[in-house]
Protein backbone atom coordinates (compact mmCIF):
# COMPACT_ATOMS: atom_id res chain seq x y z
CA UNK A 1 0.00 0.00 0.00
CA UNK A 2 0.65 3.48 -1.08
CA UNK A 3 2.10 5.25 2.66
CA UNK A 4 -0.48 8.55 1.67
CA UNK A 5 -3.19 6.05 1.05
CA UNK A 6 -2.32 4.33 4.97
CA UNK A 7 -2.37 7.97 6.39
CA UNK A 8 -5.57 9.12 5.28
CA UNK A 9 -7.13 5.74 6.43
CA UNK A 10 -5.40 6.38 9.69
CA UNK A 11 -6.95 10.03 9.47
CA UNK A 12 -10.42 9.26 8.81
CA UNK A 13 -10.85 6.45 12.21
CA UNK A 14 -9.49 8.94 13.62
CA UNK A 15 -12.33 11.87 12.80
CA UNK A 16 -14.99 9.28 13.45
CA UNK A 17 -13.79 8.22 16.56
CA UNK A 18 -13.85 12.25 17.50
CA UNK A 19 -17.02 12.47 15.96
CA UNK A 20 -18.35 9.60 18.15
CA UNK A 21 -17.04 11.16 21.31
CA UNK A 22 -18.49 14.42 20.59
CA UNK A 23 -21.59 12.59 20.21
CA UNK A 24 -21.14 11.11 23.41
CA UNK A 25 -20.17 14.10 25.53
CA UNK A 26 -22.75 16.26 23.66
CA UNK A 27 -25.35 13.39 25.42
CA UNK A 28 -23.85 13.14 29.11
CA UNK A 29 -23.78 17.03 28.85
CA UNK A 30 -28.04 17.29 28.44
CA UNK A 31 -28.16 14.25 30.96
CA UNK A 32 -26.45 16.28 33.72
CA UNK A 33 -28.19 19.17 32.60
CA UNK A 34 -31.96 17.51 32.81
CA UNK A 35 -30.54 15.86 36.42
CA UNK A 36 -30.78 12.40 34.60
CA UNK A 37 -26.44 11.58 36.42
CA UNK A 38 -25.78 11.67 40.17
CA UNK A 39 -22.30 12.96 40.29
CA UNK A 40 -20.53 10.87 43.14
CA UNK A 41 -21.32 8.32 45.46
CA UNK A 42 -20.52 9.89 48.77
CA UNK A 43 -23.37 11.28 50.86
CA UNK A 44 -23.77 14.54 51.91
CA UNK A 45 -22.60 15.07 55.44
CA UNK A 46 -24.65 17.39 57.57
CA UNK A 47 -22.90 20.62 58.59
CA UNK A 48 -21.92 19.59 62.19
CA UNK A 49 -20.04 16.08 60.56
CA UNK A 50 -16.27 16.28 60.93
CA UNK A 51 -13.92 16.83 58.64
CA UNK A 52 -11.34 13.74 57.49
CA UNK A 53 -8.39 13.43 59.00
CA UNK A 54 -6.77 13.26 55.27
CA UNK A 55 -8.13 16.70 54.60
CA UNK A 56 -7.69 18.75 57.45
CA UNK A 57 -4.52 20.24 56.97
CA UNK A 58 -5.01 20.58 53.37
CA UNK A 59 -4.52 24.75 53.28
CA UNK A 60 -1.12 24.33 55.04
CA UNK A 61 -0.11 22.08 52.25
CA UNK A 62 -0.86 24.50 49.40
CA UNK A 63 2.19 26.43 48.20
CA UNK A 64 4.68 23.93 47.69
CA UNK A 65 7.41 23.42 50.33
């Protein structure tokens, strides 16, 4: 085979698979938008709960060093 003819083949799965993940994120876009996804699967503390222990000294760490 031709290398120019191996490229465009190469090119073209290559705009349909774009296409079809366009597609894709253009639907799970108007199902989070209509409330159709629940985003997470951690409940929602109430505002007395504690905060992890893994967290808690998480603005000391930004910065670096």
């Amino acid at each position: 085979m031709n290398r120019n003819v191996i490229i465009v083949i190469v090119l073209v799965v290559l705009v349909l698979l774009t296409a079809v993940q366009a597609i894709q994120l253009s639907a799970l876009k108007s199902s989070i938008s209509t409330g159709k996804v629940a985003v997470g699967s951690v409940p929602v503390q109430s505002s007395g709960a504690s905060i992890p222990s893994n967290i808690q000294d998480l603005p000391s760490m930004v910065g670096g060093c």
